[in-house]
PDB file of N, CA and C in Angstrom:
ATOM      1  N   UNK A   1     -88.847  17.128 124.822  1.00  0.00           N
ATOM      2  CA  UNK A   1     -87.810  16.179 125.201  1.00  0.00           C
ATOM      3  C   UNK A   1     -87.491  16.301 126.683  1.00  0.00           C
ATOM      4  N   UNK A   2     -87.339  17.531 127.308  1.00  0.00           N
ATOM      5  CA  UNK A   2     -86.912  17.795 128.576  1.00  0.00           C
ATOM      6  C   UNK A   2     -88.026  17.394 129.667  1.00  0.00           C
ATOM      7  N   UNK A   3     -89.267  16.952 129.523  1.00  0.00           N
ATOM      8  CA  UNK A   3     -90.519  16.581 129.506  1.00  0.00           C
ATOM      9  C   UNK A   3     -90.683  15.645 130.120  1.00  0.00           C
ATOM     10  N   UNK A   4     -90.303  14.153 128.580  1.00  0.00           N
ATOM     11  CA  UNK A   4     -89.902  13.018 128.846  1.00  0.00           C
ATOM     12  C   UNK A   4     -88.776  12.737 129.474  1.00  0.00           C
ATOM     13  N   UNK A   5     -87.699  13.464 129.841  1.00  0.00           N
ATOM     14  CA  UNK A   5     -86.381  12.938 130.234  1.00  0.00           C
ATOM     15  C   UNK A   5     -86.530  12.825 131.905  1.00  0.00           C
ATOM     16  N   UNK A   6     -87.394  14.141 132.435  1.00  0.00           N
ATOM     17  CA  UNK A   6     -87.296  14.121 133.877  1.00  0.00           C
ATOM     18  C   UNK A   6     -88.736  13.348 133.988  1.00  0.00           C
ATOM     19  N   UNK A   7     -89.431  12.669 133.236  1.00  0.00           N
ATOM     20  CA  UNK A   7     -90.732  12.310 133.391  1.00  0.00           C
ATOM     21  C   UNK A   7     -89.894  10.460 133.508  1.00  0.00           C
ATOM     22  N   UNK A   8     -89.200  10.017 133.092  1.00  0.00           N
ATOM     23  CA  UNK A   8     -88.885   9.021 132.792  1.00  0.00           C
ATOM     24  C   UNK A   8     -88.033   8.341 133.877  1.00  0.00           C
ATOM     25  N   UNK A   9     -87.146   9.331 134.649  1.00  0.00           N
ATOM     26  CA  UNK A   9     -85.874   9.124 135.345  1.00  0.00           C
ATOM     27  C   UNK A   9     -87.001   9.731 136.910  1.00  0.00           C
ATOM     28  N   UNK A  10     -87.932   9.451 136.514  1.00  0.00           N
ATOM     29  CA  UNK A  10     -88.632   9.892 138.306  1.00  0.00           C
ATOM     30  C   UNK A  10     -89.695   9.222 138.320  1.00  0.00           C
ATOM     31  N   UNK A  11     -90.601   8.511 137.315  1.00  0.00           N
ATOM     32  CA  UNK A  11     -91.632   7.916 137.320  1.00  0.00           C
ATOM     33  C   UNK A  11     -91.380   6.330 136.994  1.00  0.00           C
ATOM     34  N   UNK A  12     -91.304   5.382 138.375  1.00  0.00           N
ATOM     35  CA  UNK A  12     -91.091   4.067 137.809  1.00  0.00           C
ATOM     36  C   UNK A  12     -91.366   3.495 136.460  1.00  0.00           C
ATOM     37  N   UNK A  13     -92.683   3.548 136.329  1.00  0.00           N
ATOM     38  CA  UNK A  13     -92.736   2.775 135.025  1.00  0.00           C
ATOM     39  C   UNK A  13     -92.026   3.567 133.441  1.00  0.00           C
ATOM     40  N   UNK A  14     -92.257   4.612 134.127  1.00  0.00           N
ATOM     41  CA  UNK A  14     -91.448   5.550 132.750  1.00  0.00           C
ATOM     42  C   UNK A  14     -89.786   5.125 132.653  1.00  0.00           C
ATOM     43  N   UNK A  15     -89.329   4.704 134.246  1.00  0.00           N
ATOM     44  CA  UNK A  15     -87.729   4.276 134.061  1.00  0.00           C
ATOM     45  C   UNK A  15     -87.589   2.975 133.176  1.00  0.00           C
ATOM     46  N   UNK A  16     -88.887   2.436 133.471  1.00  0.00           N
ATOM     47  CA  UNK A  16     -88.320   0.824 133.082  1.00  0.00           C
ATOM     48  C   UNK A  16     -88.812   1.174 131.540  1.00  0.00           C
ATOM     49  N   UNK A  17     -89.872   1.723 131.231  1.00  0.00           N
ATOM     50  CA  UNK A  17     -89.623   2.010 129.591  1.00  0.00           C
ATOM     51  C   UNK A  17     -88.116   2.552 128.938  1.00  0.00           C
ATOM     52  N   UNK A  18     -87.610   3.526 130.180  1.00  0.00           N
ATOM     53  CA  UNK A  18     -86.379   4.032 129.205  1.00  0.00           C
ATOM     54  C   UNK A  18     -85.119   2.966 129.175  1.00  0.00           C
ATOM     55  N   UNK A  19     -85.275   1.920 130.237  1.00  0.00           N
ATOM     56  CA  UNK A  19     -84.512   1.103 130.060  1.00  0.00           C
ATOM     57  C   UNK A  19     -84.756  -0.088 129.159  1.00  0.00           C
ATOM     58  N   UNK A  20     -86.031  -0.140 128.906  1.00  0.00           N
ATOM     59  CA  UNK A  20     -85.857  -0.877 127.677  1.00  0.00           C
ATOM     60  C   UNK A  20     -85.330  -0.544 126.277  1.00  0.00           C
ATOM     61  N   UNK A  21     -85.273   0.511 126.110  1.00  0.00           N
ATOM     62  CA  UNK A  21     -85.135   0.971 125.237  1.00  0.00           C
ATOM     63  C   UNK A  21     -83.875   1.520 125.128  1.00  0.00           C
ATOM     64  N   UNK A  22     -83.028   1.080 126.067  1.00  0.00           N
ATOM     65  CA  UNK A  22     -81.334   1.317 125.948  1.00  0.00           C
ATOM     66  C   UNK A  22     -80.883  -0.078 125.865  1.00  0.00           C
ATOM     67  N   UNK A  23     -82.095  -1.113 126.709  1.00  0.00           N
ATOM     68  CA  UNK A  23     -81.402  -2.589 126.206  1.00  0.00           C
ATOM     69  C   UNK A  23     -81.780  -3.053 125.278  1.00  0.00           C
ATOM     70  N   UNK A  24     -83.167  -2.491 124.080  1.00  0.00           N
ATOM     71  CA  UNK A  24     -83.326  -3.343 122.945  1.00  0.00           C
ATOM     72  C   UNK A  24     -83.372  -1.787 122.021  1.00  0.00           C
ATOM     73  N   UNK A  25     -82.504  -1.238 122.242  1.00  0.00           N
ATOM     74  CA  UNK A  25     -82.745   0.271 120.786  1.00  0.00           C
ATOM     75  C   UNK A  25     -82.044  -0.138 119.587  1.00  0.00           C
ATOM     76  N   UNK A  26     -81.568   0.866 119.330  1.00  0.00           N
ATOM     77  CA  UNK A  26     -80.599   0.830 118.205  1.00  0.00           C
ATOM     78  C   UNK A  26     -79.208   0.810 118.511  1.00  0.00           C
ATOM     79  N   UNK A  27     -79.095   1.281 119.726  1.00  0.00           N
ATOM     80  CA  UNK A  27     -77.369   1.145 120.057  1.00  0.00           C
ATOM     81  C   UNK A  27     -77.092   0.066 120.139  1.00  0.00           C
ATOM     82  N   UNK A  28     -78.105  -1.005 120.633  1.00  0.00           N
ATOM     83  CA  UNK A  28     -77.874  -2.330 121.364  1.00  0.00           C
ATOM     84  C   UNK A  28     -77.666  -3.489 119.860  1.00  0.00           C
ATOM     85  N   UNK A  29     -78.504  -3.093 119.290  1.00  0.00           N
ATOM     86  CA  UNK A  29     -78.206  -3.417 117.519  1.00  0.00           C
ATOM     87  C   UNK A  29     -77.127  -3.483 117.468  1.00  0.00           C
ATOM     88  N   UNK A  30     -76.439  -1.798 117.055  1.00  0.00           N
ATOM     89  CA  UNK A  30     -75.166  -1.744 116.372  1.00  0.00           C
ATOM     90  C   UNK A  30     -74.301  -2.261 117.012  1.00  0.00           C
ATOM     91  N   UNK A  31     -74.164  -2.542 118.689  1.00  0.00           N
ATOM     92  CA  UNK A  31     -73.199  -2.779 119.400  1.00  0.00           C
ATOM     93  C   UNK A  31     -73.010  -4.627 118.816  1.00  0.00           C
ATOM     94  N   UNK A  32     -74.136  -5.063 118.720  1.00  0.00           N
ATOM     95  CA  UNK A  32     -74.675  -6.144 118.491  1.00  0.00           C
ATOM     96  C   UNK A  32     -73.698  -6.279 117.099  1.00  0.00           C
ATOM     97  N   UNK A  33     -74.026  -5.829 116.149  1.00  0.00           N
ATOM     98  CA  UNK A  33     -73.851  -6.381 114.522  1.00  0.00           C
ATOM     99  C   UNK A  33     -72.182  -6.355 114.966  1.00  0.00           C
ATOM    100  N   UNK A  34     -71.551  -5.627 115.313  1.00  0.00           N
ATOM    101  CA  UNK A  34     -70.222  -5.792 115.874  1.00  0.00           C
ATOM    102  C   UNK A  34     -69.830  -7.188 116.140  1.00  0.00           C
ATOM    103  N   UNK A  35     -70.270  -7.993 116.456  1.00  0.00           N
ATOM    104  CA  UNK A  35     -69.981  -9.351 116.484  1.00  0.00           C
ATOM    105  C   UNK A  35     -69.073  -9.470 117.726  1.00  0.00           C
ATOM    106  N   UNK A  36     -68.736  -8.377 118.710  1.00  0.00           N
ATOM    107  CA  UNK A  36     -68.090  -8.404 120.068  1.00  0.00           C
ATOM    108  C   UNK A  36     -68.747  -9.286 120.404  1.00  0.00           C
ATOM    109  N   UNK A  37     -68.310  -9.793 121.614  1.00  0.00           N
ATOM    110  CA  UNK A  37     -68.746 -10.646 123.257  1.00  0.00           C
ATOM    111  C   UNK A  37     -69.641  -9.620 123.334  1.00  0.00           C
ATOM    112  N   UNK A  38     -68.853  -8.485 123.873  1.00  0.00           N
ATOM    113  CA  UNK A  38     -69.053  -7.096 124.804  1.00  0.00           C
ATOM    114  C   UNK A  38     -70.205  -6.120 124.443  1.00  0.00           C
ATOM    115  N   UNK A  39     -70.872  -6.816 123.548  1.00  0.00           N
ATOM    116  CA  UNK A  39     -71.850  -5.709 122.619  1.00  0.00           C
ATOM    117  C   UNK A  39     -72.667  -4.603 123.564  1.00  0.00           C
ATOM    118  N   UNK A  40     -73.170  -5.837 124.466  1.00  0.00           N
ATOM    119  CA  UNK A  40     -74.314  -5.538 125.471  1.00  0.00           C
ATOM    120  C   UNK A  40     -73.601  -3.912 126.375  1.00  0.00           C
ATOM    121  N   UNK A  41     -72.257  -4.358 126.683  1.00  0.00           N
ATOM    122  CA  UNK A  41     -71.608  -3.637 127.792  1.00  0.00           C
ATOM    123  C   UNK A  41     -71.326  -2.433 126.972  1.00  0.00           C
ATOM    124  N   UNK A  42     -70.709  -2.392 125.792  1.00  0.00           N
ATOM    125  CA  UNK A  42     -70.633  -1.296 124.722  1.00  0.00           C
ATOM    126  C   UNK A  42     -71.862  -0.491 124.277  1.00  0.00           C
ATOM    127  N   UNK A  43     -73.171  -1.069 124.374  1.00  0.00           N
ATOM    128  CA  UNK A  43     -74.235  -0.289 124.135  1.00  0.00           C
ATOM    129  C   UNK A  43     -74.519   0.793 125.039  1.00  0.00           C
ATOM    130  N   UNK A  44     -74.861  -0.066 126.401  1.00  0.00           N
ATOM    131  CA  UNK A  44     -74.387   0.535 127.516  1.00  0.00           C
ATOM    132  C   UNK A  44     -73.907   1.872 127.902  1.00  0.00           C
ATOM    133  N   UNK A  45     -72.790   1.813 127.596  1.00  0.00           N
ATOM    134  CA  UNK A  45     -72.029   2.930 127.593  1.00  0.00           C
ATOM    135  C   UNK A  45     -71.756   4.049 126.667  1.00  0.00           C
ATOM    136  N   UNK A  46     -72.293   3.704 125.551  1.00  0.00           N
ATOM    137  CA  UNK A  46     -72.844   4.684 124.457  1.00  0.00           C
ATOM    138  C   UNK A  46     -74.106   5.132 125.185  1.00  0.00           C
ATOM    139  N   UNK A  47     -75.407   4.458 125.479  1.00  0.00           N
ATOM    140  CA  UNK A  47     -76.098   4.991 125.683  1.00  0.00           C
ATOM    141  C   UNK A  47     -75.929   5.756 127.201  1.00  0.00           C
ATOM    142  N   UNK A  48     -75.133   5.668 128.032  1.00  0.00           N
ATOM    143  CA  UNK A  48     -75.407   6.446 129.476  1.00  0.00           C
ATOM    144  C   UNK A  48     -74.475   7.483 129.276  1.00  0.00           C
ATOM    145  N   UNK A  49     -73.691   8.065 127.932  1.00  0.00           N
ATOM    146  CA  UNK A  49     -72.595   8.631 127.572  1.00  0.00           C
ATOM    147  C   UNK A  49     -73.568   9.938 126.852  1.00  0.00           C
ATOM    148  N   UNK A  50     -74.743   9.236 125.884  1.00  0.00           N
ATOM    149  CA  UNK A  50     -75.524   9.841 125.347  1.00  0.00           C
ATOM    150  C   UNK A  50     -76.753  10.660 126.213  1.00  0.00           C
ATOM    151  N   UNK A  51     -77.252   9.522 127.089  1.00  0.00           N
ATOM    152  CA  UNK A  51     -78.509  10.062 128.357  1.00  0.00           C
ATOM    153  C   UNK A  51     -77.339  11.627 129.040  1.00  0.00           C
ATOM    154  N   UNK A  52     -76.448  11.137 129.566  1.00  0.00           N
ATOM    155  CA  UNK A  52     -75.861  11.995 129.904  1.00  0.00           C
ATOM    156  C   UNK A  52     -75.438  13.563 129.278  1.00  0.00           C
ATOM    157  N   UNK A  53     -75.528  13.836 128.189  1.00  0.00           N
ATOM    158  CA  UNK A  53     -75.890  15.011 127.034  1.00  0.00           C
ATOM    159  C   UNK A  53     -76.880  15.489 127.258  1.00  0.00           C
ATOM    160  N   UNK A  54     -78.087  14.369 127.212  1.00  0.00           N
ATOM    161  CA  UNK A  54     -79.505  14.878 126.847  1.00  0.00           C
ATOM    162  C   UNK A  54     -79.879  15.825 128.135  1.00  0.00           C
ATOM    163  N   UNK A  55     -79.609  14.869 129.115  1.00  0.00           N
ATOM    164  CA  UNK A  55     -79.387  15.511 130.532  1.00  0.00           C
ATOM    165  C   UNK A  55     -79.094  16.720 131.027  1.00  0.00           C
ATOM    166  N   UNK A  56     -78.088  17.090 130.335  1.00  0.00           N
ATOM    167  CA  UNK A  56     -77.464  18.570 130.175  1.00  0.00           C
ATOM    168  C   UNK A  56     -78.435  19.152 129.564  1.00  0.00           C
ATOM    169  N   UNK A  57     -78.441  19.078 128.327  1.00  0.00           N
ATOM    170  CA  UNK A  57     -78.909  19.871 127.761  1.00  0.00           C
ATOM    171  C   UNK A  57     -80.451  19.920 127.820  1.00  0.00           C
ATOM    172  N   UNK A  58     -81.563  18.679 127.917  1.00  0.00           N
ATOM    173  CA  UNK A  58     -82.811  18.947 128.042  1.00  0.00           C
ATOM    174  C   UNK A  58     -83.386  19.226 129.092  1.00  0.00           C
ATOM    175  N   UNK A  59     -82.905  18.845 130.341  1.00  0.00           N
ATOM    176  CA  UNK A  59     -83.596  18.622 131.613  1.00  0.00           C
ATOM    177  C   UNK A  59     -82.547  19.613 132.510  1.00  0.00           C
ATOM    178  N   UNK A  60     -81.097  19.295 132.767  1.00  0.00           N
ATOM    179  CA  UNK A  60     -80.995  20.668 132.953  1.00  0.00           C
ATOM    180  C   UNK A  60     -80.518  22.079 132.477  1.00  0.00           C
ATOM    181  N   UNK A  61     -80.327  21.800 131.316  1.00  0.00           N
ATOM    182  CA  UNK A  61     -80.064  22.983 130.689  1.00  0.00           C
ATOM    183  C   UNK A  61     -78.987  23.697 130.974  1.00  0.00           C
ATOM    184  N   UNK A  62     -77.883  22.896 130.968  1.00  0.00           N
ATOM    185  CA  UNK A  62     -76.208  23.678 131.511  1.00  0.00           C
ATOM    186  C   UNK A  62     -75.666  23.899 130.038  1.00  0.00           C
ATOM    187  N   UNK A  63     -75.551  25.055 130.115  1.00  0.00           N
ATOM    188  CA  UNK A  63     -74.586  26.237 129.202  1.00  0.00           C
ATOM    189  C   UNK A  63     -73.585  25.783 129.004  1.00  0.00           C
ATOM    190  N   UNK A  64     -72.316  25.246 127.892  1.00  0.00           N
ATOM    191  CA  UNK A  64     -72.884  25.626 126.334  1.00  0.00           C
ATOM    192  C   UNK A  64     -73.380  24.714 125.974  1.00  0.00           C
ATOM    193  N   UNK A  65     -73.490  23.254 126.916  1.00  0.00           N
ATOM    194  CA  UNK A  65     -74.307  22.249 126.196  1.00  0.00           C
ATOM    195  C   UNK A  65     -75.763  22.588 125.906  1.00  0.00           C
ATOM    196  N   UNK A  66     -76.334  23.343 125.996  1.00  0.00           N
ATOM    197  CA  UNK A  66     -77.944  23.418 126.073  1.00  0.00           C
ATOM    198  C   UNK A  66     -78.138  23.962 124.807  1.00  0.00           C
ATOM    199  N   UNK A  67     -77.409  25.098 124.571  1.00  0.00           N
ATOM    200  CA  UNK A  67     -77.624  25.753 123.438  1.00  0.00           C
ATOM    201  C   UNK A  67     -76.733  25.522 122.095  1.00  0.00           C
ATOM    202  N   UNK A  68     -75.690  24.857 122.414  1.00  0.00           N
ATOM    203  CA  UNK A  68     -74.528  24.047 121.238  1.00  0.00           C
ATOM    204  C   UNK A  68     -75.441  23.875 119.903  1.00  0.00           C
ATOM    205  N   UNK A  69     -75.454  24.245 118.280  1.00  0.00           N
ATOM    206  CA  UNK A  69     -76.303  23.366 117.689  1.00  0.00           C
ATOM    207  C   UNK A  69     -75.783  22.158 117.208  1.00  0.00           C
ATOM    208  N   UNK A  70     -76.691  21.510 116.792  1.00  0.00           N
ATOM    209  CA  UNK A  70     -76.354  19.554 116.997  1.00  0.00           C
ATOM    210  C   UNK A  70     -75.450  19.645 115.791  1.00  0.00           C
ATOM    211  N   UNK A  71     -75.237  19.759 115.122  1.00  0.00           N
ATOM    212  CA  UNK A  71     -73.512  19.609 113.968  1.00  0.00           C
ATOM    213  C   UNK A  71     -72.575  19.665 114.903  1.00  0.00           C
ATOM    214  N   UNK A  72     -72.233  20.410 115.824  1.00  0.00           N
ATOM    215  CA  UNK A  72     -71.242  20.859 116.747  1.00  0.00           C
ATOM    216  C   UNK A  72     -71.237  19.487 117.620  1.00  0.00           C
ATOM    217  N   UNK A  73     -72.631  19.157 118.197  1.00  0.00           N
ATOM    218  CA  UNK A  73     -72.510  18.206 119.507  1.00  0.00           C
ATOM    219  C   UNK A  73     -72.425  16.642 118.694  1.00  0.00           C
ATOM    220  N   UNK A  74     -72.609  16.558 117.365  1.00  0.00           N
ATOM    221  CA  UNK A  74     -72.832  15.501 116.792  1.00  0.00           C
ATOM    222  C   UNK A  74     -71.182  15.256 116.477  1.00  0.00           C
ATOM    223  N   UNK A  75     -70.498  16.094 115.839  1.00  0.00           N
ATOM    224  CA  UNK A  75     -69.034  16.223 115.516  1.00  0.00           C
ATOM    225  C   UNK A  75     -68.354  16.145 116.799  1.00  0.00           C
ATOM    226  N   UNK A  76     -68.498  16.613 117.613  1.00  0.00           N
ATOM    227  CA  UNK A  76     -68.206  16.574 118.846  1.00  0.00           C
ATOM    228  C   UNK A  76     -68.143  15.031 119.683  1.00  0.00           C
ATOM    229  N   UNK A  77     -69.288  14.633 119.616  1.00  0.00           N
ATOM    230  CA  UNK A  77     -69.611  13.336 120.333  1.00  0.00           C
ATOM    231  C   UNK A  77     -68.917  11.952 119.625  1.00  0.00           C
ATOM    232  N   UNK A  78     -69.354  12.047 117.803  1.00  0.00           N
ATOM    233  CA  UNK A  78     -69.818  11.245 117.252  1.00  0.00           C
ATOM    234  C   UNK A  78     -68.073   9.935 117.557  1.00  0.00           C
ATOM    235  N   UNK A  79     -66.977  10.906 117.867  1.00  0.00           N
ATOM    236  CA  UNK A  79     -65.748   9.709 118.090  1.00  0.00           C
ATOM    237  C   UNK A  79     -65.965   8.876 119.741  1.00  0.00           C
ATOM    238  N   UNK A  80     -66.473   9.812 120.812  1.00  0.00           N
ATOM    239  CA  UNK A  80     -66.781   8.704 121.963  1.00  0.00           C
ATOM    240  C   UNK A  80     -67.453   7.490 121.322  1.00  0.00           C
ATOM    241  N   UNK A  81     -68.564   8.113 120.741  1.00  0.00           N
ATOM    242  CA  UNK A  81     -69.542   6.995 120.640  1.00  0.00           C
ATOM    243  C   UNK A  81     -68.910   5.645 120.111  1.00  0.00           C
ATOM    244  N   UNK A  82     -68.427   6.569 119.038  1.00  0.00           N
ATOM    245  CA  UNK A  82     -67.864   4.888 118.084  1.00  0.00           C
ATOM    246  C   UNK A  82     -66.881   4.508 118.808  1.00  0.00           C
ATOM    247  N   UNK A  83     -66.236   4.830 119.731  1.00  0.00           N
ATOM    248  CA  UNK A  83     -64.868   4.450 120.455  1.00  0.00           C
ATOM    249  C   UNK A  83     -66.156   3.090 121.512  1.00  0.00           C
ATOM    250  N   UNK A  84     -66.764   3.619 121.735  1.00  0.00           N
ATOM    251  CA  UNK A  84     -67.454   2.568 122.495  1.00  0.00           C
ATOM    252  C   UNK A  84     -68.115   1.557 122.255  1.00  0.00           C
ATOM    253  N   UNK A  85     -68.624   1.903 120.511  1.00  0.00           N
ATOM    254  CA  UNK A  85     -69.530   0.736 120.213  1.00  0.00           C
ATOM    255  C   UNK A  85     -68.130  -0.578 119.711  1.00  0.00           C
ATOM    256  N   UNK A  86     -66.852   0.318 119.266  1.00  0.00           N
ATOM    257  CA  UNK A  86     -65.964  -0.635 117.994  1.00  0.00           C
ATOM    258  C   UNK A  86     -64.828  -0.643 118.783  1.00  0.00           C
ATOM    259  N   UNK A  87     -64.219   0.623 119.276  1.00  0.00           N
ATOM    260  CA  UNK A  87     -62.829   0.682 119.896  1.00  0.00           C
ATOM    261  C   UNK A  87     -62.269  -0.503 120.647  1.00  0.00           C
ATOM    262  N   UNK A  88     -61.490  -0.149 121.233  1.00  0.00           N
ATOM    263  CA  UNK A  88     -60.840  -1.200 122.356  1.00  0.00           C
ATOM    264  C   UNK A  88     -61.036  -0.622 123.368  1.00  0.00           C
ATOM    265  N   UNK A  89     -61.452  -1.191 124.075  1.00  0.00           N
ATOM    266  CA  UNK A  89     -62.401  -0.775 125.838  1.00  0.00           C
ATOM    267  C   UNK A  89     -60.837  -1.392 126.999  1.00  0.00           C
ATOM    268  N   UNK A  90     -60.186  -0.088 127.227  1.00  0.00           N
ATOM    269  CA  UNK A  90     -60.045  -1.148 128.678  1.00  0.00           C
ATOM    270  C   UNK A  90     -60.078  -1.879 128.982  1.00  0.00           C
ATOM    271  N   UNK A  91     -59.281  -2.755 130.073  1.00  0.00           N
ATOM    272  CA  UNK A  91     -59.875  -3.698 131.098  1.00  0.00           C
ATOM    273  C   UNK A  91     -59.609  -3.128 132.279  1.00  0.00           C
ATOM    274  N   UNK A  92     -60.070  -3.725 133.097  1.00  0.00           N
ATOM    275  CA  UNK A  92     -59.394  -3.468 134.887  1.00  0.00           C
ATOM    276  C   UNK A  92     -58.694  -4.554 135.370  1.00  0.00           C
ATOM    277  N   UNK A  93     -57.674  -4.166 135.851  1.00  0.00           N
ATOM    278  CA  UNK A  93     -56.871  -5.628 136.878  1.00  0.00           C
ATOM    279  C   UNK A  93     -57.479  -4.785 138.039  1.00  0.00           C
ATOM    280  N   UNK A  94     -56.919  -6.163 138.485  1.00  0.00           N
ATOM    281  CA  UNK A  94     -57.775  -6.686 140.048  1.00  0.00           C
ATOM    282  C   UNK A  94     -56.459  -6.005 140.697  1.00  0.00           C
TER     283      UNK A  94
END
């Protein structure tokens, strides 16, 4: 995994694969079946919420995320996520 992650985020064509695959995965689905406007923007942010974990933990390997086992990071994570795919998001005033 740690492999593909720095292989992906440094090798053009490997970026644009990983970005496809944050704009047509499975997050982009679920954000989708949600029936939001916002699906697209909610996937989004699940997924750069998620890259951002993997990050830690596969590629650079920062302590205790690296070694956490996944029940912990899954229990841990699993309310951002849904806060992003379903919750109520913010807005910004101008």
């Amino acid at each position: 995994m740690d492999d593909i992650l720095q292989t992906r985020v440094t090798v053009p064509v490997a970026a644009d694969m990983l970005r496809g695959l944050l704009a047509e995965g499975p997050l982009t689905a679920l954000a989708r079946a949600t029936g939001s406007p916002d699906g697209d923007l909610r996937a989004m942010l699940a997924g750069s919420h998620l890259m951002g974990i993997a990050m830690l933990r596969f590629v650079l390997r920062v302590e205790p995320v690296a070694s956490a086992d996944i029940e912990t990071l899954v229990r841990m994570l699993s309310p951002a996520i849904q806060h992003y795919l379903t919750g109520e998001l913010a807005t910004a005033t101008p």
